[in-house]
N, C-alpha and C. Protein backbone atom coordinates (compact mmCIF):
# COMPACT_ATOMS: atom_id res chain seq x y z
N UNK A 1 0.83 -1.18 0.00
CA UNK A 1 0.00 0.00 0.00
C UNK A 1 0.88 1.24 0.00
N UNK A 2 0.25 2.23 -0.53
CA UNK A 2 1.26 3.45 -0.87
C UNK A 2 0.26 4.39 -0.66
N UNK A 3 0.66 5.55 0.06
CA UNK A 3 -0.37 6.42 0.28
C UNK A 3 0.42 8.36 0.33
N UNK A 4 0.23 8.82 -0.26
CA UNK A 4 0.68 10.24 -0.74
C UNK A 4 -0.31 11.48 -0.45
N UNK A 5 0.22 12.22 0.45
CA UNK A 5 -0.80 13.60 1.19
C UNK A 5 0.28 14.41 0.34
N UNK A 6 -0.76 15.87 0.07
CA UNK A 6 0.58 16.60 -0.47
C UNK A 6 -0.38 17.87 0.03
N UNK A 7 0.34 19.44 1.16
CA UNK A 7 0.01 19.67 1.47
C UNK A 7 0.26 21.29 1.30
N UNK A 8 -0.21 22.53 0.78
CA UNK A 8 0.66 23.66 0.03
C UNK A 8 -0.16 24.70 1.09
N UNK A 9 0.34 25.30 2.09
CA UNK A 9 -0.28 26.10 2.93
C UNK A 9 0.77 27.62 2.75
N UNK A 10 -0.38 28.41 3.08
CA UNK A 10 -0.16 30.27 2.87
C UNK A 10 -0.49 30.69 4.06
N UNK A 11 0.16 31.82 4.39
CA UNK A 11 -0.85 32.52 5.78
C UNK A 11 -1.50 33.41 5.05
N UNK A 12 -2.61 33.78 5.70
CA UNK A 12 -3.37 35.00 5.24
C UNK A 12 -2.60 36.24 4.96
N UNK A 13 -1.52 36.72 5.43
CA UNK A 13 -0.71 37.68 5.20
C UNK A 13 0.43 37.48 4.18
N UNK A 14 0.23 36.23 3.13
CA UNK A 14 1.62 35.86 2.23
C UNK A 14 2.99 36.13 2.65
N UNK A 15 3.26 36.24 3.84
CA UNK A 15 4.59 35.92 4.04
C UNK A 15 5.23 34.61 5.37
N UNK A 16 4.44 33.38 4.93
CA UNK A 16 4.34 32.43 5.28
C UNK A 16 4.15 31.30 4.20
N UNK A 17 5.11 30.42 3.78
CA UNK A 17 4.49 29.51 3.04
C UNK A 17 5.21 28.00 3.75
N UNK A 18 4.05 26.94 3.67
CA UNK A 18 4.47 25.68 4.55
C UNK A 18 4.11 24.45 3.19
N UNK A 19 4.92 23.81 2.86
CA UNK A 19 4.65 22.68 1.64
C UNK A 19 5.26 21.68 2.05
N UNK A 20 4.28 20.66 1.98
CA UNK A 20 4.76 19.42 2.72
C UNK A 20 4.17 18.27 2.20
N UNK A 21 4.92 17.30 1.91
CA UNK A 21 4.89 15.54 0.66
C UNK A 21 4.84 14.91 1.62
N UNK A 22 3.93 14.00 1.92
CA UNK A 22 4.28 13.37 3.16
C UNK A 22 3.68 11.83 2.24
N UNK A 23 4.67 10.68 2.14
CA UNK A 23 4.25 9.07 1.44
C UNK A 23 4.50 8.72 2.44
N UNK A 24 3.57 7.66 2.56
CA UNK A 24 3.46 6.12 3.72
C UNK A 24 3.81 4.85 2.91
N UNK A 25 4.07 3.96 2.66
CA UNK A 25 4.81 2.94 2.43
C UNK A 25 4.74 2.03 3.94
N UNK A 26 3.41 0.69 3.36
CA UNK A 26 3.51 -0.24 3.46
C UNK A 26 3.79 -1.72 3.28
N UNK A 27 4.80 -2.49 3.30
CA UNK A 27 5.51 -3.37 2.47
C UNK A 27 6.18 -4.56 3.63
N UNK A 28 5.37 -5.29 3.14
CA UNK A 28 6.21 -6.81 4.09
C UNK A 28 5.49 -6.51 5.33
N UNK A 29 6.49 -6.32 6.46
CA UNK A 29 6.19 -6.35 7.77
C UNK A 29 7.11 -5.12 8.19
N UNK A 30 6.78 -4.19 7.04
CA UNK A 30 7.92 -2.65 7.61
C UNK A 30 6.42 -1.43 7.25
N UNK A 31 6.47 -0.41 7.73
CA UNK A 31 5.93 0.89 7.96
C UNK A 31 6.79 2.10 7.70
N UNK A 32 7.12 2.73 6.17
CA UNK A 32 7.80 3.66 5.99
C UNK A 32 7.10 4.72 6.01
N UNK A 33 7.19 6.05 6.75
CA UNK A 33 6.76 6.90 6.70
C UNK A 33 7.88 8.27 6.09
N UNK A 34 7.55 8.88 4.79
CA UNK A 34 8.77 9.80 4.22
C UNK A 34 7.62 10.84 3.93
N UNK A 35 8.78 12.23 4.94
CA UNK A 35 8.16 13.46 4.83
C UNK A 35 9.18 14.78 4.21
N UNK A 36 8.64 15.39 3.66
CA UNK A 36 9.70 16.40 2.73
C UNK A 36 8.66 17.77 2.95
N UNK A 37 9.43 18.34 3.85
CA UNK A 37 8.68 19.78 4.28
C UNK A 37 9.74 21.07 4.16
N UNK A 38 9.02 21.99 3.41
CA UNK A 38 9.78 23.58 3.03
C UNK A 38 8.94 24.53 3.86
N UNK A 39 9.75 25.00 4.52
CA UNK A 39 8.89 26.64 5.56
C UNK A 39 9.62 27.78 4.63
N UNK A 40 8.53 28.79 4.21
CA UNK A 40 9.47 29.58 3.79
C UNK A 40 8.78 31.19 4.68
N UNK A 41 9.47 32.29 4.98
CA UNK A 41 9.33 33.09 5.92
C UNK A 41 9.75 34.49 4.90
N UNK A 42 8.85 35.73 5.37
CA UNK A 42 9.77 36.59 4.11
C UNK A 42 9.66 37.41 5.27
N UNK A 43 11.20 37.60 5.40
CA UNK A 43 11.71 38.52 7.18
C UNK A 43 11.50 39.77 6.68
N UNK A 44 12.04 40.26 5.49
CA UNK A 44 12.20 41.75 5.55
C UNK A 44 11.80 42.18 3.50
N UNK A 45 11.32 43.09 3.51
CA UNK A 45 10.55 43.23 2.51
C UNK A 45 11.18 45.22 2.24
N UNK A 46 12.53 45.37 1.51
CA UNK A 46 13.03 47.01 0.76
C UNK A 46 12.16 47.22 0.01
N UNK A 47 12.10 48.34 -0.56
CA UNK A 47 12.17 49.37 -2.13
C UNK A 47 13.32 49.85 -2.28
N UNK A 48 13.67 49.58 -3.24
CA UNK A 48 14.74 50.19 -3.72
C UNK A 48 14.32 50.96 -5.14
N UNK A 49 14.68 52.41 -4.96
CA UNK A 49 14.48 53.36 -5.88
C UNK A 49 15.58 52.92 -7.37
N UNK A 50 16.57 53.10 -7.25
CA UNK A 50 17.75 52.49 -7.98
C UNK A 50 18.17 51.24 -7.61
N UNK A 51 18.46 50.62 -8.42
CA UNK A 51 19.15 49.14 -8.47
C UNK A 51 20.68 49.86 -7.94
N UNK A 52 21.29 50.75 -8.18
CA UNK A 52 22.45 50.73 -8.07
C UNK A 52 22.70 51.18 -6.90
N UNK A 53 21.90 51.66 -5.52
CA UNK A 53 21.68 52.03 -4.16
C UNK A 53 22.17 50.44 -3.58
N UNK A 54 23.44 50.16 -3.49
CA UNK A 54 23.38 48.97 -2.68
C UNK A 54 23.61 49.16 -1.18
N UNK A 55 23.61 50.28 -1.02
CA UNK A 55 23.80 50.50 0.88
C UNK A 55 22.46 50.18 1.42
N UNK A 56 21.32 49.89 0.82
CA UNK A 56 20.21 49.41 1.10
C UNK A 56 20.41 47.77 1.36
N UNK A 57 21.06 47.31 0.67
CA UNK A 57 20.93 46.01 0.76
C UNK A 57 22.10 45.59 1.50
N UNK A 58 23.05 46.20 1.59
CA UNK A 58 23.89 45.90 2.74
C UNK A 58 23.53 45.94 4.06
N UNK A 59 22.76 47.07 4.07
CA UNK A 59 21.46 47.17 5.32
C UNK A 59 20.93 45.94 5.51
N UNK A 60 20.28 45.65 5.02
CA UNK A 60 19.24 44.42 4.78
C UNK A 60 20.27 42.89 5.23
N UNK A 61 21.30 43.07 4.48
CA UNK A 61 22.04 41.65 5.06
C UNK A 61 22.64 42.10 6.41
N UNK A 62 22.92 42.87 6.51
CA UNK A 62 23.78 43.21 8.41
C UNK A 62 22.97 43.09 9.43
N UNK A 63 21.64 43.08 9.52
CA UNK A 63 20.77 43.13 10.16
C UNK A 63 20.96 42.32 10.70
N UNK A 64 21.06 40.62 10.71
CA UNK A 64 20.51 39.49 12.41
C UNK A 64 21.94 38.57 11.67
N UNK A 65 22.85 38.59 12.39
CA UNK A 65 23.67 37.30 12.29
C UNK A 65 23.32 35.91 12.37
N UNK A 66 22.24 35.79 13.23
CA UNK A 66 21.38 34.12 13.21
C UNK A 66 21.41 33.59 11.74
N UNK A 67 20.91 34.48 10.87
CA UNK A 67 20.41 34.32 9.47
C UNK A 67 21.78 33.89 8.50
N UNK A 68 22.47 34.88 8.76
CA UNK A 68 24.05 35.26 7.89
C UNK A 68 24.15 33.20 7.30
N UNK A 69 24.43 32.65 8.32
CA UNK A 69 25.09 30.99 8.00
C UNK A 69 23.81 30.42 7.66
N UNK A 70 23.69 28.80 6.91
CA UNK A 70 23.59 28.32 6.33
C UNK A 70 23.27 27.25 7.87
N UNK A 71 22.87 26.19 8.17
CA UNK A 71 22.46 25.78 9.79
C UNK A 71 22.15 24.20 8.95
N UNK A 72 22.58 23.29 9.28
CA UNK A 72 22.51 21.84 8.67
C UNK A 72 22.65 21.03 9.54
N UNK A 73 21.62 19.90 10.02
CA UNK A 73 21.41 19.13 11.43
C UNK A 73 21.23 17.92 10.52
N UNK A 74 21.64 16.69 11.39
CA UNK A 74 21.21 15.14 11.23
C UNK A 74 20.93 14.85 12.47
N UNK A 75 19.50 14.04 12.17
CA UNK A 75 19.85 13.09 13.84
C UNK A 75 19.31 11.65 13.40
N UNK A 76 19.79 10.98 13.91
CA UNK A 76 19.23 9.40 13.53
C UNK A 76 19.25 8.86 15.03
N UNK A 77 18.11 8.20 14.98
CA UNK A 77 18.09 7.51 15.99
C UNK A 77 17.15 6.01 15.98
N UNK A 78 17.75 5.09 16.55
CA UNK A 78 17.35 3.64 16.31
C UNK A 78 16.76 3.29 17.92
N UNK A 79 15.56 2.13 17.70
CA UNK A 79 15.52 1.87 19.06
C UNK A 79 14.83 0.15 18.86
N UNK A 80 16.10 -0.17 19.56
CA UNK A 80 15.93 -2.17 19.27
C UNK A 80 14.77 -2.83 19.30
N UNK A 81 14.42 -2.25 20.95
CA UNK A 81 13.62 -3.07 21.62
C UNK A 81 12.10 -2.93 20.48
N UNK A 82 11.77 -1.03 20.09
CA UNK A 82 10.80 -1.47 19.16
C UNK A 82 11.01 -1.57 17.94
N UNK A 83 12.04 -2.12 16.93
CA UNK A 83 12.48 -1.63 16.08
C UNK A 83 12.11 -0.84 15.04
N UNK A 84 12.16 0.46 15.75
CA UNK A 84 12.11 1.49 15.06
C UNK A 84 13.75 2.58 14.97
N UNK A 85 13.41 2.88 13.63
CA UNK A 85 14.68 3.70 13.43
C UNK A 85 13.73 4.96 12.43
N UNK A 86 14.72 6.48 12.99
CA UNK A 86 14.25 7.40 12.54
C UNK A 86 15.51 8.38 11.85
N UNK A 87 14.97 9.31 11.19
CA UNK A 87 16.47 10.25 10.35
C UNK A 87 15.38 11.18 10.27
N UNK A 88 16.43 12.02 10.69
CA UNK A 88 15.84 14.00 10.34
C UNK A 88 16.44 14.85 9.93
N UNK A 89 16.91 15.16 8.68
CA UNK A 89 17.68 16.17 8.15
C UNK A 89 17.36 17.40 8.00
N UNK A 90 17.55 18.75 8.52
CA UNK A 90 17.06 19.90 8.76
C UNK A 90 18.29 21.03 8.27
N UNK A 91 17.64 21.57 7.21
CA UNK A 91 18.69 22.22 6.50
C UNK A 91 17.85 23.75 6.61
N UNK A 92 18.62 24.82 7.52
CA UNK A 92 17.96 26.58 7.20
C UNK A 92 18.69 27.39 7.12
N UNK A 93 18.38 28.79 6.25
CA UNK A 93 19.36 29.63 6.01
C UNK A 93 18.37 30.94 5.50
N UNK A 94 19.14 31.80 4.57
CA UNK A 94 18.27 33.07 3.95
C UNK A 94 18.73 32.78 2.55
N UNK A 95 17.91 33.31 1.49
CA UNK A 95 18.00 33.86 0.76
C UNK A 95 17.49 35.40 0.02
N UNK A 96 18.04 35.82 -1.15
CA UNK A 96 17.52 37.38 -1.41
C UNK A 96 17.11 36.93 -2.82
N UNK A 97 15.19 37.94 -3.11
CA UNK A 97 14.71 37.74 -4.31
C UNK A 97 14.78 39.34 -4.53
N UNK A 98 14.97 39.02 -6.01
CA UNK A 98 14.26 40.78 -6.49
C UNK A 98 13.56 40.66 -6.93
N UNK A 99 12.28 41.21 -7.08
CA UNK A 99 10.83 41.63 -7.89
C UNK A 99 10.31 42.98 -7.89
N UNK A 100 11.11 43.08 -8.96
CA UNK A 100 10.22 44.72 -9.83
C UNK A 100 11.40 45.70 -9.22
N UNK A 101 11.10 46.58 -8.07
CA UNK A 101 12.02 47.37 -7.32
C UNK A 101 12.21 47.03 -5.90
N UNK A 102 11.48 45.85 -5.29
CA UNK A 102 11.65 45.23 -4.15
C UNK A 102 12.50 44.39 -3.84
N UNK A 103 12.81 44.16 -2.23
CA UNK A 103 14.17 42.87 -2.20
C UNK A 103 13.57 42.41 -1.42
N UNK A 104 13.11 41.05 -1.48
CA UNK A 104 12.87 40.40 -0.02
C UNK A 104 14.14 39.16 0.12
N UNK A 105 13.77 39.13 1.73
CA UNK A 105 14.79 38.51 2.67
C UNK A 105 14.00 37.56 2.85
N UNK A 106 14.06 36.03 2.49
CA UNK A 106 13.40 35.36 2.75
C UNK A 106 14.04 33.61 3.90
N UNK A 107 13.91 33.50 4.91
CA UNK A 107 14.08 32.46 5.38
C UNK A 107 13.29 31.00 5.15
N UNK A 108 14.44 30.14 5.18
CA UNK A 108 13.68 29.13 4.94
C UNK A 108 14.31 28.07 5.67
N UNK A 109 13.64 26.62 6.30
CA UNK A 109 13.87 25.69 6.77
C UNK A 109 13.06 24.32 5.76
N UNK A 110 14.21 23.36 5.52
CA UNK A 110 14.05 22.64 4.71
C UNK A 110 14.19 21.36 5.72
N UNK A 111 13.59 20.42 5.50
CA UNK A 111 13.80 19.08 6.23
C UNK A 111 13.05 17.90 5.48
N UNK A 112 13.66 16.94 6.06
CA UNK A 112 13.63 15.21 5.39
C UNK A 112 13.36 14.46 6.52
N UNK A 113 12.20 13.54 6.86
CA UNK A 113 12.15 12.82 7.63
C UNK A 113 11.58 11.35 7.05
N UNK A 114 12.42 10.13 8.06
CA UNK A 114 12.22 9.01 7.34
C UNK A 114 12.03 8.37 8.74
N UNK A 115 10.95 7.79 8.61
CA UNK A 115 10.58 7.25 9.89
C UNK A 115 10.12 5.30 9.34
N UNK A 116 10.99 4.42 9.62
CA UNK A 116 10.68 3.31 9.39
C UNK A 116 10.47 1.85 10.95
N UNK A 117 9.70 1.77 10.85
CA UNK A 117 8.96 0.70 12.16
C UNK A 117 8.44 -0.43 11.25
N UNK A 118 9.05 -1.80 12.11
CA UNK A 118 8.17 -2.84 11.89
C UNK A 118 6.94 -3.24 12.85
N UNK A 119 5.92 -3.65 11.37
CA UNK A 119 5.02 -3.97 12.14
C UNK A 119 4.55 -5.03 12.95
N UNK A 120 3.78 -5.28 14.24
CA UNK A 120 3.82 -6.23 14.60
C UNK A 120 2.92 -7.30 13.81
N UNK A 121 3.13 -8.41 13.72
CA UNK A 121 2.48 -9.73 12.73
C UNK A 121 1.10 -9.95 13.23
N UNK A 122 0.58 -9.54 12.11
CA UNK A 122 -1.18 -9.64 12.32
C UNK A 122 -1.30 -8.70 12.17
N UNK A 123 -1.15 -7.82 12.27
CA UNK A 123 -1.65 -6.50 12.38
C UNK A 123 -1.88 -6.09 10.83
N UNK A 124 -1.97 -6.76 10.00
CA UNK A 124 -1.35 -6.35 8.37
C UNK A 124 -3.15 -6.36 7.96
């Protein structure tokens, strides 16, 4: 059995977007659960009169050092007794769009989760 949610959420104010794939995978006597989720955040929103005004956008990047790096996590974790094993890859950082005469600052958190459990027999 194979089962696929696919999930594209906005906030009412468009500077929130949440998209998320989430497949189940049933097979044998295993329970795969694989999730692929994008947050995207738009921190800071210029005008820029001239393109060639870049002390604006130097502005714009000096602002929060949190943001500045690139932030990349693993965790895996196994557990015997139920055998279940899990992985979470969590990748966040900023990027910069231009549209028209605007710059947005947009954050985003990217992640991978793989969650696999066997099932107990009978239960199928």
């Amino acid at each position: 059995m194979r089962e696929i949610v696919y999930k594209n959420l906005t906030a009412n104010d468009n500077k929130k977007r949440d998209l998320c794939i989430r497949e189940i995978i049933s097979r044998d006597d295993f329970l795969a659960t694989i999730e692929r989720r994008c947050l995207y955040f738009v921190r800071k929103k210029v005008y820029v009169e001239d393109p060639k005004d870049l002390k604006k956008l130097e502005a714009l990047k000096m602002d929060d050092d949190a943001w500045k790096k690139k932030h990349f996590h693993i965790l895996r974790n196994h557990n015997t007794a139920t055998g279940e094993d899990k992985l979470i890859c969590k990748l966040a950082g900023t990027f910069y769009a231009i549209v028209k005469n605007y710059v947005f600052c947009i954050a985003y958190v990217h992640s991978f989760k793989v969650d696999l459990t066997q099932t107990p027999v009978g239960t199928k």
